[in-house]
C-alpha atoms as a PDB file:
ATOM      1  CA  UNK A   1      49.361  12.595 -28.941  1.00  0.00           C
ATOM      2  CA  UNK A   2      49.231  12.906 -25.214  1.00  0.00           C
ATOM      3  CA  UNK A   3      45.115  14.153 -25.441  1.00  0.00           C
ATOM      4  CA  UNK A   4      44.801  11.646 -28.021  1.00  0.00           C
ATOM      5  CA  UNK A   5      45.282   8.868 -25.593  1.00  0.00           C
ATOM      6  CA  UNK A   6      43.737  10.601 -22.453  1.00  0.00           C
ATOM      7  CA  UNK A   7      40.689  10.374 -24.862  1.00  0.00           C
ATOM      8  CA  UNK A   8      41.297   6.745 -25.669  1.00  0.00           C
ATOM      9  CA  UNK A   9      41.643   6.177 -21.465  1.00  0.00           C
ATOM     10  CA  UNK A  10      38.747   8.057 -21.065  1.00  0.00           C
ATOM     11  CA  UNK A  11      36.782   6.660 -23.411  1.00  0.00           C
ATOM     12  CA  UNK A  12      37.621   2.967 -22.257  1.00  0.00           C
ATOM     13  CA  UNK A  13      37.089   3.380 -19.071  1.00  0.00           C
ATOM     14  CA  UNK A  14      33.266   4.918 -20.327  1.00  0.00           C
ATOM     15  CA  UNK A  15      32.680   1.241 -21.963  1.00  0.00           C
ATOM     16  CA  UNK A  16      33.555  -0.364 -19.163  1.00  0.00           C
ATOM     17  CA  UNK A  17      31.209   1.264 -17.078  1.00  0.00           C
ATOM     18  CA  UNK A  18      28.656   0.629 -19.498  1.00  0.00           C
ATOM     19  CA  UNK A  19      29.359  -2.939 -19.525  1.00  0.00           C
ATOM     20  CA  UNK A  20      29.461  -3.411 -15.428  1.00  0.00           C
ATOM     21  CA  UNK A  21      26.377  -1.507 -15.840  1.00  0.00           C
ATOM     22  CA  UNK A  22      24.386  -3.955 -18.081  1.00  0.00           C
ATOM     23  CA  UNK A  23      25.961  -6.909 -15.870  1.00  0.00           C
ATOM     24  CA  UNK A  24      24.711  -5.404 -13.315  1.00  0.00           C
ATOM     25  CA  UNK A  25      21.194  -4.926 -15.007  1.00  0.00           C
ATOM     26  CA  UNK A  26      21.606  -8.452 -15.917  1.00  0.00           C
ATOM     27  CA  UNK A  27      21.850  -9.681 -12.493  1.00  0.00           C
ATOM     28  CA  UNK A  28      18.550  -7.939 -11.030  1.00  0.00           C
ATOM     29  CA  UNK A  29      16.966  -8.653 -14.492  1.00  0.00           C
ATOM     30  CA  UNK A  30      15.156 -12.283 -12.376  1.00  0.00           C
ATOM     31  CA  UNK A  31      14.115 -10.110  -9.372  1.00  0.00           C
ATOM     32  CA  UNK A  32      12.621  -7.251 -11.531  1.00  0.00           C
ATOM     33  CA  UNK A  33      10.557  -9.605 -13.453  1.00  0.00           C
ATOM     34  CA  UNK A  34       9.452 -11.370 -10.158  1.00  0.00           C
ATOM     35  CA  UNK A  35       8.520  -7.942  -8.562  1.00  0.00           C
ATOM     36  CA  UNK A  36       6.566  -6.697 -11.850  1.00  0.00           C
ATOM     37  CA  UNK A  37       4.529  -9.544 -11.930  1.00  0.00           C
ATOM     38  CA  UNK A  38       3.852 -10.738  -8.011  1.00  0.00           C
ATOM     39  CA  UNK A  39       4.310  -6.781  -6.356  1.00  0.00           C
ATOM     40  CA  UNK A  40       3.677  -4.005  -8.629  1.00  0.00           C
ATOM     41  CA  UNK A  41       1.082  -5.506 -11.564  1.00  0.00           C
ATOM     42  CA  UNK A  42      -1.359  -6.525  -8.533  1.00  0.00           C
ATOM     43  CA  UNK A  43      -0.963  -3.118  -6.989  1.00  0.00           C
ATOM     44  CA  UNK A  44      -2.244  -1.101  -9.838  1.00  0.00           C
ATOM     45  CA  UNK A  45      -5.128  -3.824 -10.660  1.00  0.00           C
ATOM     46  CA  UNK A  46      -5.733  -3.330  -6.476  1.00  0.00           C
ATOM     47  CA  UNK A  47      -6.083   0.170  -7.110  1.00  0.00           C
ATOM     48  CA  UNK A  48      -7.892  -0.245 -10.461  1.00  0.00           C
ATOM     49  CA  UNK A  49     -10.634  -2.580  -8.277  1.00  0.00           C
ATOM     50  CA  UNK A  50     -11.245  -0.406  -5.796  1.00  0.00           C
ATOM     51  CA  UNK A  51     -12.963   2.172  -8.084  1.00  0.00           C
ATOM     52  CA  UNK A  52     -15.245  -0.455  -9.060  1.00  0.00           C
ATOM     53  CA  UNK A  53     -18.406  -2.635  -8.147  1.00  0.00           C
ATOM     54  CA  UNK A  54     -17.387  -5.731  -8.315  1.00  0.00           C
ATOM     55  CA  UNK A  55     -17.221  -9.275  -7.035  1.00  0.00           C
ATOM     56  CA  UNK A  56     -15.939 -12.625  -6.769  1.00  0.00           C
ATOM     57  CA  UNK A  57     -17.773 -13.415  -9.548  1.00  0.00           C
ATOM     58  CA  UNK A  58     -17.408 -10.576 -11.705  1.00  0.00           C
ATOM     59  CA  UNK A  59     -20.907 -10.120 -12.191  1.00  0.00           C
ATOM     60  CA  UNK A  60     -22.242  -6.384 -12.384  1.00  0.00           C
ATOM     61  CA  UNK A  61     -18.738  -4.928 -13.177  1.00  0.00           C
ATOM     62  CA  UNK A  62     -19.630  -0.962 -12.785  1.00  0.00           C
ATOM     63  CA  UNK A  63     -17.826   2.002 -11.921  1.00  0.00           C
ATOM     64  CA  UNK A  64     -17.575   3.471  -8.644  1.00  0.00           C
ATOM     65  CA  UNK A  65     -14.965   6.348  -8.274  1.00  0.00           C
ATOM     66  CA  UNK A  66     -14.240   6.932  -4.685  1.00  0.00           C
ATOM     67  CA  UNK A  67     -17.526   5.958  -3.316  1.00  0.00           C
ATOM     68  CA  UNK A  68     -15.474   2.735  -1.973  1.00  0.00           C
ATOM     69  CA  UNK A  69     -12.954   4.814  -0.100  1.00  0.00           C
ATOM     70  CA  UNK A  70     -15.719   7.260   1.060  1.00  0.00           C
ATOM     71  CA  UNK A  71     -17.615   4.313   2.314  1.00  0.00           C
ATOM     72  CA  UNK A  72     -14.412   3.157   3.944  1.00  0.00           C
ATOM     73  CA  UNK A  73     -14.071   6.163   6.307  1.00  0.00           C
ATOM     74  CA  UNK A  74     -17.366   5.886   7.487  1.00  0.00           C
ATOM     75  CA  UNK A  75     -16.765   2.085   8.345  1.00  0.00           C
ATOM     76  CA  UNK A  76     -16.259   1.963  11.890  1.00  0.00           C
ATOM     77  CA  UNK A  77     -14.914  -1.900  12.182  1.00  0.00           C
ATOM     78  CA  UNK A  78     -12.421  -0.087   9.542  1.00  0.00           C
ATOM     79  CA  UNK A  79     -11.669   2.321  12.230  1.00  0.00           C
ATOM     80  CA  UNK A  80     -11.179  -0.743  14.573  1.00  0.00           C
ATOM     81  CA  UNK A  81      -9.205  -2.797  12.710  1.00  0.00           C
ATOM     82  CA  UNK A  82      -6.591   0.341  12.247  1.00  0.00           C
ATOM     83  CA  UNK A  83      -6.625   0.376  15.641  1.00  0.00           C
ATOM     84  CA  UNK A  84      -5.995  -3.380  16.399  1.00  0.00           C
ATOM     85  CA  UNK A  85      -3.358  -3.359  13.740  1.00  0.00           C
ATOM     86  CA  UNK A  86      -1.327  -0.129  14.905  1.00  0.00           C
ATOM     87  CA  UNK A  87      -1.910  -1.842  18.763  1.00  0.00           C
ATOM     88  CA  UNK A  88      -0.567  -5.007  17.357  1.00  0.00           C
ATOM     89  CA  UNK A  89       2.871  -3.613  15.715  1.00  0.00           C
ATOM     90  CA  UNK A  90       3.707  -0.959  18.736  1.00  0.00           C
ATOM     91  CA  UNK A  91       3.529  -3.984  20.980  1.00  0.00           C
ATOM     92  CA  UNK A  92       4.812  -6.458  19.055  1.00  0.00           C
ATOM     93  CA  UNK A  93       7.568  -4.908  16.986  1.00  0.00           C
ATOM     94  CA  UNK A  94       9.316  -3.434  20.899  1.00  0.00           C
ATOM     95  CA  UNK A  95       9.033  -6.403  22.321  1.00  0.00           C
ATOM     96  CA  UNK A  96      10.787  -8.670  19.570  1.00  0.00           C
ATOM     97  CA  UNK A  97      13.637  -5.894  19.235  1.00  0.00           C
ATOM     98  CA  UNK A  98      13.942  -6.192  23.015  1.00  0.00           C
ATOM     99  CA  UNK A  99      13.984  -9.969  23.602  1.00  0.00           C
ATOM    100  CA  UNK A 100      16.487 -10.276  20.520  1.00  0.00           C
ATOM    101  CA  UNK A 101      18.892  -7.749  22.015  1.00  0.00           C
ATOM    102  CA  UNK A 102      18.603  -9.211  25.624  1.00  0.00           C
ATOM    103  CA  UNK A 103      19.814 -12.736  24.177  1.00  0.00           C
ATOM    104  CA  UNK A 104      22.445 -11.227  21.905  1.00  0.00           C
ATOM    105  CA  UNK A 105      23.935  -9.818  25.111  1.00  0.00           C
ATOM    106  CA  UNK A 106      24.407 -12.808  26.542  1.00  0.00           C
ATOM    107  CA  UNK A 107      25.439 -14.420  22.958  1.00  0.00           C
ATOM    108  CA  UNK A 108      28.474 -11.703  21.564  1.00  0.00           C
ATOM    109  CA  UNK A 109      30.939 -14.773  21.527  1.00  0.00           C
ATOM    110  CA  UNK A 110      31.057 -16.910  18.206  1.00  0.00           C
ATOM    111  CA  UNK A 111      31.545 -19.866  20.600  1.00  0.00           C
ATOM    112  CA  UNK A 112      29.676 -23.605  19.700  1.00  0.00           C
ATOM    113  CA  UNK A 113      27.495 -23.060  22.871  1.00  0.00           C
ATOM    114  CA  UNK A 114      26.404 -19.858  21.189  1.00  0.00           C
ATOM    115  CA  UNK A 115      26.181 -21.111  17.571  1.00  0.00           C
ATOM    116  CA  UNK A 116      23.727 -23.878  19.186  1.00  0.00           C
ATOM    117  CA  UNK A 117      21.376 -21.395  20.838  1.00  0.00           C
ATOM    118  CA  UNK A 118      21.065 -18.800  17.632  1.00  0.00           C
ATOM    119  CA  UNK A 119      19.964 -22.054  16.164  1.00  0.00           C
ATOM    120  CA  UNK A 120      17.714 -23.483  18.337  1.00  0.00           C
ATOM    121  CA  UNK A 121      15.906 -19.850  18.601  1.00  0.00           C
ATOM    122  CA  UNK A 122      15.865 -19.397  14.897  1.00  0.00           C
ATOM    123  CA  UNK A 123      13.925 -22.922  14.621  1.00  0.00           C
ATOM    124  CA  UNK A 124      10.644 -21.436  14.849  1.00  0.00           C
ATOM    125  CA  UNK A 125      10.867 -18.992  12.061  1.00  0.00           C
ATOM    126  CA  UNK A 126      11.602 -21.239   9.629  1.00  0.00           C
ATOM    127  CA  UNK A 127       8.399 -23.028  10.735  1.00  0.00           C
ATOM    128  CA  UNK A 128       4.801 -22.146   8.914  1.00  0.00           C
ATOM    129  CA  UNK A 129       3.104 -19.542  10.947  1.00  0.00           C
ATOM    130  CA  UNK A 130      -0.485 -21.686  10.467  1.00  0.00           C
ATOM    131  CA  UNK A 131       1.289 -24.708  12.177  1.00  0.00           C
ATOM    132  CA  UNK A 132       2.566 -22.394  15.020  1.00  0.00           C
ATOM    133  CA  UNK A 133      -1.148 -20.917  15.537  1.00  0.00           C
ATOM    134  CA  UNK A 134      -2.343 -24.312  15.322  1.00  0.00           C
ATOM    135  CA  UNK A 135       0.195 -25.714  18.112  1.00  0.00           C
ATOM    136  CA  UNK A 136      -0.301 -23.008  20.524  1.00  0.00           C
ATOM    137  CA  UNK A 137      -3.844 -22.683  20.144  1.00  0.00           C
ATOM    138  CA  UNK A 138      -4.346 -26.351  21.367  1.00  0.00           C
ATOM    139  CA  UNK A 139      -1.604 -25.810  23.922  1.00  0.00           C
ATOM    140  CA  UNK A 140      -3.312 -22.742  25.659  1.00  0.00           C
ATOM    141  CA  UNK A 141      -6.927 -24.714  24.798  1.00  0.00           C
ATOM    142  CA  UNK A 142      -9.008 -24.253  28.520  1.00  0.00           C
ATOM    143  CA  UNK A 143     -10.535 -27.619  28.273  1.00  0.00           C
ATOM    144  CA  UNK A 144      -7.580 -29.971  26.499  1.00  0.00           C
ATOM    145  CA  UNK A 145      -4.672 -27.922  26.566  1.00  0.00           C
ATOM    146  CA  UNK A 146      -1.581 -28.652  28.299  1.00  0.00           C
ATOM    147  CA  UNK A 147      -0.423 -25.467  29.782  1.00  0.00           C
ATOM    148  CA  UNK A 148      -3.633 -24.927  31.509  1.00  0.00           C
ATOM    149  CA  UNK A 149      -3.675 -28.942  32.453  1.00  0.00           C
ATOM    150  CA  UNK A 150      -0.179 -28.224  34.010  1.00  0.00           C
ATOM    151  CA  UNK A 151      -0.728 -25.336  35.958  1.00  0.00           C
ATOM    152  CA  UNK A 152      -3.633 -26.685  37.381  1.00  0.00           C
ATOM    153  CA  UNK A 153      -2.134 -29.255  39.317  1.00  0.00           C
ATOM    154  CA  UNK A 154       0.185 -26.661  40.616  1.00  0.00           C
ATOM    155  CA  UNK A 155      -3.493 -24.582  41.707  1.00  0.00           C
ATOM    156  CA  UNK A 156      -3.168 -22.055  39.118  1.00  0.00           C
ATOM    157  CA  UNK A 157      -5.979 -21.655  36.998  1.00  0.00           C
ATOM    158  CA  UNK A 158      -5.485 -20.251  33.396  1.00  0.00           C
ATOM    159  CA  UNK A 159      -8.002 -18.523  31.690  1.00  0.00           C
ATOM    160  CA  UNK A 160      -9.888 -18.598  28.535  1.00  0.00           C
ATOM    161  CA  UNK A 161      -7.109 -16.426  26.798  1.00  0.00           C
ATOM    162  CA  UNK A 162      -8.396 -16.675  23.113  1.00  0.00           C
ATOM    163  CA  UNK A 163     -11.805 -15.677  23.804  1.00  0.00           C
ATOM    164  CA  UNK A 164     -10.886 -13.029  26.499  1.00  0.00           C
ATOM    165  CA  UNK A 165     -11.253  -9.528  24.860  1.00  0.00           C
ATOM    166  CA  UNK A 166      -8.711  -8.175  27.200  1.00  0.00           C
ATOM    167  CA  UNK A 167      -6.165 -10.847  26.786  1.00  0.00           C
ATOM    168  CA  UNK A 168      -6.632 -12.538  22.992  1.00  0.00           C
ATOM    169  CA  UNK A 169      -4.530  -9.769  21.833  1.00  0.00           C
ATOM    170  CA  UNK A 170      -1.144 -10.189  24.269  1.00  0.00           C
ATOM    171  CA  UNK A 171      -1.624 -13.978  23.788  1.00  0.00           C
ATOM    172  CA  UNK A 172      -1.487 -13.468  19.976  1.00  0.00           C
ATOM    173  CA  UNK A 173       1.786 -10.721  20.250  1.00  0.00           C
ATOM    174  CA  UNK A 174       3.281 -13.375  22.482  1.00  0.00           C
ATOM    175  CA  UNK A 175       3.186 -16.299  20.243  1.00  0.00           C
ATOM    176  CA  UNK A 176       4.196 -13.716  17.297  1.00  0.00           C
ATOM    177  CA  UNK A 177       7.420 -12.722  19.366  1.00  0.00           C
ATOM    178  CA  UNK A 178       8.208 -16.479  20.278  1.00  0.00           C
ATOM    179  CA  UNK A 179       8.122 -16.985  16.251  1.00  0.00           C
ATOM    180  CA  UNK A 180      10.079 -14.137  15.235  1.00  0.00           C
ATOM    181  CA  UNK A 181      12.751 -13.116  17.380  1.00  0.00           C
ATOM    182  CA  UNK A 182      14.605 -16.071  16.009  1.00  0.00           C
ATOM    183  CA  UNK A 183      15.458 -14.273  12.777  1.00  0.00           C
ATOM    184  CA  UNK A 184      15.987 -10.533  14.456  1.00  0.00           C
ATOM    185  CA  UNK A 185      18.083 -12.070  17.275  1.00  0.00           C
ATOM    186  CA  UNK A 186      20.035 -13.921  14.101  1.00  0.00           C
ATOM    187  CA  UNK A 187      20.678 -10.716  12.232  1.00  0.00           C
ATOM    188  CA  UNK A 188      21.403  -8.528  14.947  1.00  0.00           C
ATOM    189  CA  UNK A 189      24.317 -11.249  16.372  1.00  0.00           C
ATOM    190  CA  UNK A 190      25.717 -11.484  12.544  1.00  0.00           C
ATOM    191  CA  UNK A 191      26.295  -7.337  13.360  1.00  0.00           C
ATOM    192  CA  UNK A 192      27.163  -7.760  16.814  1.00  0.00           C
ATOM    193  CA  UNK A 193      30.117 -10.299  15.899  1.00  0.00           C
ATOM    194  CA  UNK A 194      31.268  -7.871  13.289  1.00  0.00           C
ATOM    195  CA  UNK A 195      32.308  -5.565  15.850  1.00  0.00           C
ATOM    196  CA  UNK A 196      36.085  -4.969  16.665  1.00  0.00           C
ATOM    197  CA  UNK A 197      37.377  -6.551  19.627  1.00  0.00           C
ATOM    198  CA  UNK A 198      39.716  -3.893  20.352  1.00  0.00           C
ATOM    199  CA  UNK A 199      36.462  -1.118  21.498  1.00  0.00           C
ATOM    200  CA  UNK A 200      35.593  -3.972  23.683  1.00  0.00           C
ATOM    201  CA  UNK A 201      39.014  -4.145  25.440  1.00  0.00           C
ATOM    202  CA  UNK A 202      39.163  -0.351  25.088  1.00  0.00           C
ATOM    203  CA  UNK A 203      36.308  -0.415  27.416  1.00  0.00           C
ATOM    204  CA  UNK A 204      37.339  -3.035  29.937  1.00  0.00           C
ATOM    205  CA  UNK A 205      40.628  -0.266  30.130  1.00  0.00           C
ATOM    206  CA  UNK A 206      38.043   2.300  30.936  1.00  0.00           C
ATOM    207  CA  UNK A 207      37.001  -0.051  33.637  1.00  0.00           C
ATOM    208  CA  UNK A 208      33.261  -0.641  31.724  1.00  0.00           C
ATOM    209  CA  UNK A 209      30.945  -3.801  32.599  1.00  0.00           C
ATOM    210  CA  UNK A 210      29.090  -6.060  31.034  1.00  0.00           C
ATOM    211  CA  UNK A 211      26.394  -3.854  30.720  1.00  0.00           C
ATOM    212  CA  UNK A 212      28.599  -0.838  30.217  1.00  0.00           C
ATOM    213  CA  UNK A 213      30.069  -2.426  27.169  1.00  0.00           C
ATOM    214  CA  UNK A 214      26.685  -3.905  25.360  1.00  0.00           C
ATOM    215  CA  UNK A 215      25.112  -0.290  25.981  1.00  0.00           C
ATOM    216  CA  UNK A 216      28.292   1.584  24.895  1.00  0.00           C
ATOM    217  CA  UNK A 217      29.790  -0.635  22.318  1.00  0.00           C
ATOM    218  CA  UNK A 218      27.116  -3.389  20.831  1.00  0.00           C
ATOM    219  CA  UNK A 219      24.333  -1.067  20.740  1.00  0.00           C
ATOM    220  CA  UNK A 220      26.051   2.013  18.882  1.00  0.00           C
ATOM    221  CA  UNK A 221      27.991  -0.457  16.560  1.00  0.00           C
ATOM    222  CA  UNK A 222      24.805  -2.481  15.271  1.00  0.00           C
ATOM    223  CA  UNK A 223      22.296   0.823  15.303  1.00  0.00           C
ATOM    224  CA  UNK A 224      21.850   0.487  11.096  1.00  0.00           C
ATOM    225  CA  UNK A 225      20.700  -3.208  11.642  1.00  0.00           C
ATOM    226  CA  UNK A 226      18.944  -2.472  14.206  1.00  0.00           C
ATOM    227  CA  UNK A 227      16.857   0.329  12.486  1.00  0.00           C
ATOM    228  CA  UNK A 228      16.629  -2.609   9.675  1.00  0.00           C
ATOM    229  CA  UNK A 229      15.556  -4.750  11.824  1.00  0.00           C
ATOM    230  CA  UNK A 230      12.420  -2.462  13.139  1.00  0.00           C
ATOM    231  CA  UNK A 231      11.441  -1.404   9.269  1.00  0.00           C
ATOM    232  CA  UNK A 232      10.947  -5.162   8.618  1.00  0.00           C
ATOM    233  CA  UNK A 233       9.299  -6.340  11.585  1.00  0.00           C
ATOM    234  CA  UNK A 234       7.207  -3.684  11.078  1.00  0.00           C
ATOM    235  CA  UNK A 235       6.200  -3.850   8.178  1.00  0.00           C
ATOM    236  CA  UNK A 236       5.464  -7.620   8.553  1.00  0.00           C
ATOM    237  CA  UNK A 237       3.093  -6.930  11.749  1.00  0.00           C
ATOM    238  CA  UNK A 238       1.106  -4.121  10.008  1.00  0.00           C
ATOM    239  CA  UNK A 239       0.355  -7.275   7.402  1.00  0.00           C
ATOM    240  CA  UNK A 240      -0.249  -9.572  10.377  1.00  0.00           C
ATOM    241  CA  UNK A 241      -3.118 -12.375   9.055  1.00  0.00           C
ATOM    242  CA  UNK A 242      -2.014 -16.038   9.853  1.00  0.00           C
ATOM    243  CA  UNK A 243      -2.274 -16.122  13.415  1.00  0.00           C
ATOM    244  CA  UNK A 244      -5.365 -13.641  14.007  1.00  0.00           C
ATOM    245  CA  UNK A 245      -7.581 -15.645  11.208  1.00  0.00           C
ATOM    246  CA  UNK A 246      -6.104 -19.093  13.259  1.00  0.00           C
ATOM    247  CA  UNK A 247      -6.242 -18.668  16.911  1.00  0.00           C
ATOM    248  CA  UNK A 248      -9.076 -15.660  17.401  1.00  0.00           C
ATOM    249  CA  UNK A 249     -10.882 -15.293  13.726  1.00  0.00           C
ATOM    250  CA  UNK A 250     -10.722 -11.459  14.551  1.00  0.00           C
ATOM    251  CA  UNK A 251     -12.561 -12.126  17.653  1.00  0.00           C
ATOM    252  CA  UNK A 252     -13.797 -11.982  20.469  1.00  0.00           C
ATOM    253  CA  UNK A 253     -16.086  -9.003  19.310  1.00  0.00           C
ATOM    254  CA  UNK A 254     -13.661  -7.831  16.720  1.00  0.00           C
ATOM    255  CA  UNK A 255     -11.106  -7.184  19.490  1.00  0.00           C
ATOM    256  CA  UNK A 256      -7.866  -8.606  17.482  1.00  0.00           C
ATOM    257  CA  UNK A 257      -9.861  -8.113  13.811  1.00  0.00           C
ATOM    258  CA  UNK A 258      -7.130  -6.230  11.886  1.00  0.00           C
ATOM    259  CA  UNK A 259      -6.881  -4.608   8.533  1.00  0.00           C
ATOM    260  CA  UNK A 260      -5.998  -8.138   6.230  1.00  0.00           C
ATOM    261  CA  UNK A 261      -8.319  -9.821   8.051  1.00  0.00           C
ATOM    262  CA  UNK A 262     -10.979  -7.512   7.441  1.00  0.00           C
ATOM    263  CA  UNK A 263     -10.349  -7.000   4.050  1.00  0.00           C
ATOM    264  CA  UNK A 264     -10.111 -10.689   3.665  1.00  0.00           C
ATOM    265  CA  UNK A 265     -13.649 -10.907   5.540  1.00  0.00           C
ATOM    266  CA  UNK A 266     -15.115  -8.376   3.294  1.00  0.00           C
ATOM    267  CA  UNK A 267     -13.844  -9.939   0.332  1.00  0.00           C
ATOM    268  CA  UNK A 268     -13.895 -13.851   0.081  1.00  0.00           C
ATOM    269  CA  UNK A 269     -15.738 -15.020   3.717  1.00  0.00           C
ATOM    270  CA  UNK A 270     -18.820 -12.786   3.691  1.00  0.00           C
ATOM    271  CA  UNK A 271     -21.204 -11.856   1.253  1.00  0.00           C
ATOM    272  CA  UNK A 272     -22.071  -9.958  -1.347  1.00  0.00           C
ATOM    273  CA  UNK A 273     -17.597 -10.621  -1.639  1.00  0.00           C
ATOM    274  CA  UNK A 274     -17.259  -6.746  -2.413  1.00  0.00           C
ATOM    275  CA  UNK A 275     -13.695  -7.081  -3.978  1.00  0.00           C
ATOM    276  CA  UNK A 276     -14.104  -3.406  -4.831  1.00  0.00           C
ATOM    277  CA  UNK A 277     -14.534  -2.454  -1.321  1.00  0.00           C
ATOM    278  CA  UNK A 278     -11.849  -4.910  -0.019  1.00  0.00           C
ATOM    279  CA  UNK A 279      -9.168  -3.506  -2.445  1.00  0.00           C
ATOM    280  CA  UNK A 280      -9.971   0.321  -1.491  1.00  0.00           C
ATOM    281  CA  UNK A 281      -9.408  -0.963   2.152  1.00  0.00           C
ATOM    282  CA  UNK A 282      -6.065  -2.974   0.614  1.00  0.00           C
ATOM    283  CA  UNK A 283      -4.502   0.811  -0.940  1.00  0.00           C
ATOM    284  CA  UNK A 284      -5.454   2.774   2.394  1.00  0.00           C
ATOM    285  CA  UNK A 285      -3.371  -0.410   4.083  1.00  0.00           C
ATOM    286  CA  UNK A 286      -0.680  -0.007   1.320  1.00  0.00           C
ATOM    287  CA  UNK A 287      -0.390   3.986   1.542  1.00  0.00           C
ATOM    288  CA  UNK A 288      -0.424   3.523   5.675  1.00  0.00           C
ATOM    289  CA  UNK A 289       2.691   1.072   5.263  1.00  0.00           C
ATOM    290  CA  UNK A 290       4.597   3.025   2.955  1.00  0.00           C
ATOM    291  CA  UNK A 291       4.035   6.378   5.152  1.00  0.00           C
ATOM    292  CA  UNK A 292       5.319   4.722   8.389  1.00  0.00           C
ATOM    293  CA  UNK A 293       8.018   3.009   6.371  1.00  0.00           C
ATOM    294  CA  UNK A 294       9.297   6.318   5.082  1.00  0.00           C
ATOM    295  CA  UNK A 295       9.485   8.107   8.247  1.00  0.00           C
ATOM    296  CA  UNK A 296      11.126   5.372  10.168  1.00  0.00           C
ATOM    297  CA  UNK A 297      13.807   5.117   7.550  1.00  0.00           C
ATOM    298  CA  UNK A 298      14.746   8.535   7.024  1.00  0.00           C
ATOM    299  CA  UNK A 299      13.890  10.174  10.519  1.00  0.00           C
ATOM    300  CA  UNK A 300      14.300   7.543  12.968  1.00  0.00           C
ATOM    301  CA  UNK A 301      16.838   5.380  11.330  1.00  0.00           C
ATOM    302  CA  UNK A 302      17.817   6.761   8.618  1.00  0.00           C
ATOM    303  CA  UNK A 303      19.330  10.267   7.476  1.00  0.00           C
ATOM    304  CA  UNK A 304      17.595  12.122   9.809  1.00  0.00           C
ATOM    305  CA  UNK A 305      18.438  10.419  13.013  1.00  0.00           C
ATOM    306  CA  UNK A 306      22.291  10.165  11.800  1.00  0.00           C
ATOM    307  CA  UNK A 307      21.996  14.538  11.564  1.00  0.00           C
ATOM    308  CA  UNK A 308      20.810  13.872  15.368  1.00  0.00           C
END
């Protein structure tokens, strides 16, 4: 009797686990469907592409192998536009991480002052990154913009910072970090309040700081969303499009030209529209992304930096 109803225990607790389990399938049932049809279908026909000749127009349809990824490594604005993209995230990705910690520093209180800045920072994310471009291109403008019109009065003269090869790429990481670091610096304060109160007055017994306390207590408690934080915003600047093709158009002499807007270029703005060349150069972009994002999440973030 008694392993009759251990069975019966056993064996009810089984179907419930199948249930919770097809619930559960239920629920992710929408965003499955969404990702089969937006994400993964258009990465294998990507990949199917690039084997072939083939363009806008789908005239000519042959098949090409790997002569599309063979021609690809002996592009050298390829080679530059790796370069330009890699340039872009290591400068970009730091320096958003950075500013957001800075402000949470000053912001670890869930006071209204503090609600009102996270808000007023996060304002520009939610805006479309074509209508930033747009705004600061004419703001930075030499000839009708008003930054340069402003600091000229004051005897300071601001360069042509779009067309300078030197400085069209800061300008462009710039207005990317004044866009962005509205959602990072979000997240990261959502951690940030999350920790205990009691390691912060454990630390003003231990006579800490300010400083002492963000660096021993803030930092170590929010180090998951911050590696979260890094994946993302990576991944997002090794994509970056809107505001190169807006403010520079790659230029000037394919200084901030990056891997979307070169395969863009290649593929819909210049002819013969080579879609099977622009999709090889889209999987070499898509293997480089998923590479990086693997070791960041389980050697600097993730499994491997915990055995650290």
């Amino acid at each position: 009797m008694e392993c009759f109803m251990k069975k019966r225990i056993a064996d009810g607790k089984k179907g419930s686990a199948l249930q919770n389990q097809k619930q559960a399938y239920l629920f992710i049932a929408p965003s499955l469907i969404i990702l089969t049809i937006f994400v993964f279908i258009p990465l294998v026909g990507a990949f199917a592409i690039s084997l072939m000749n083939i363009d806008i127009y789908m005239n000519d349809i042959s098949f090409a192998g790997l002569k599309n990824y063979f021609r690809m490594f002996q592009d050298s604005r390829v080679g530059n536009a790796t370069f330009n993209t890699f340039f872009f995230a290591l400068l970009e990705v730091p320096l958003q991480i950075l500013v957001a910690l800075v402000l949470v520093m000053f912001m670890t209180k869930n006071t209204r002052f503090h609600k009102l800045l996270r808000t007023t920072f996060y304002l520009p994310y939610v805006c479309s990154m074509t209508a930033v471009s747009i705004m600061w291109s004419m703001l930075l403008n030499r000839n009708f913009g008003m930054l340069p019109y402003l600091l000229g009065k004051i005897g300071i003269q601001v360069p042509n910072l779009l067309a300078s090869t030197t400085l069209a790429m800061p300008t462009v990481i710039l207005v990317t970090v004044w866009k962005g670091f509205g959602y990072t610096l979000t997240v990261l304060s959502a951690a940030a309040l999350g920790i205990s109160h009691s390691l912060y007055e454990a630390a003003e017994l231990d006579g800490a700081n300010g400083i002492q306390k963000f660096l021993y207590v803030t930092i170590p408690g929010i180090r998951d969303t911050i590696g979260f934080c890094v994946v993302t915003t990576l991944i997002t600047s090794l994509q970056v499009f809107d505001q190169i093709y807006v403010m520079t158009s790659g230029g000037p002499q394919y200084k901030t030209e990056t891997l979307v807007g070169y395969i863009y270029n290649r593929g819909f703005q210049t002819a013969p529209y080579d879609l099977g060349y622009a999709s090889s150069i889209a999987v070499f972009l898509f293997f480089m992304i998923a590479v990086v994002t693997f070791i960041m999440r389980n050697y600097a973030f993730g499994q491997g930096g915990d055995e650290e």
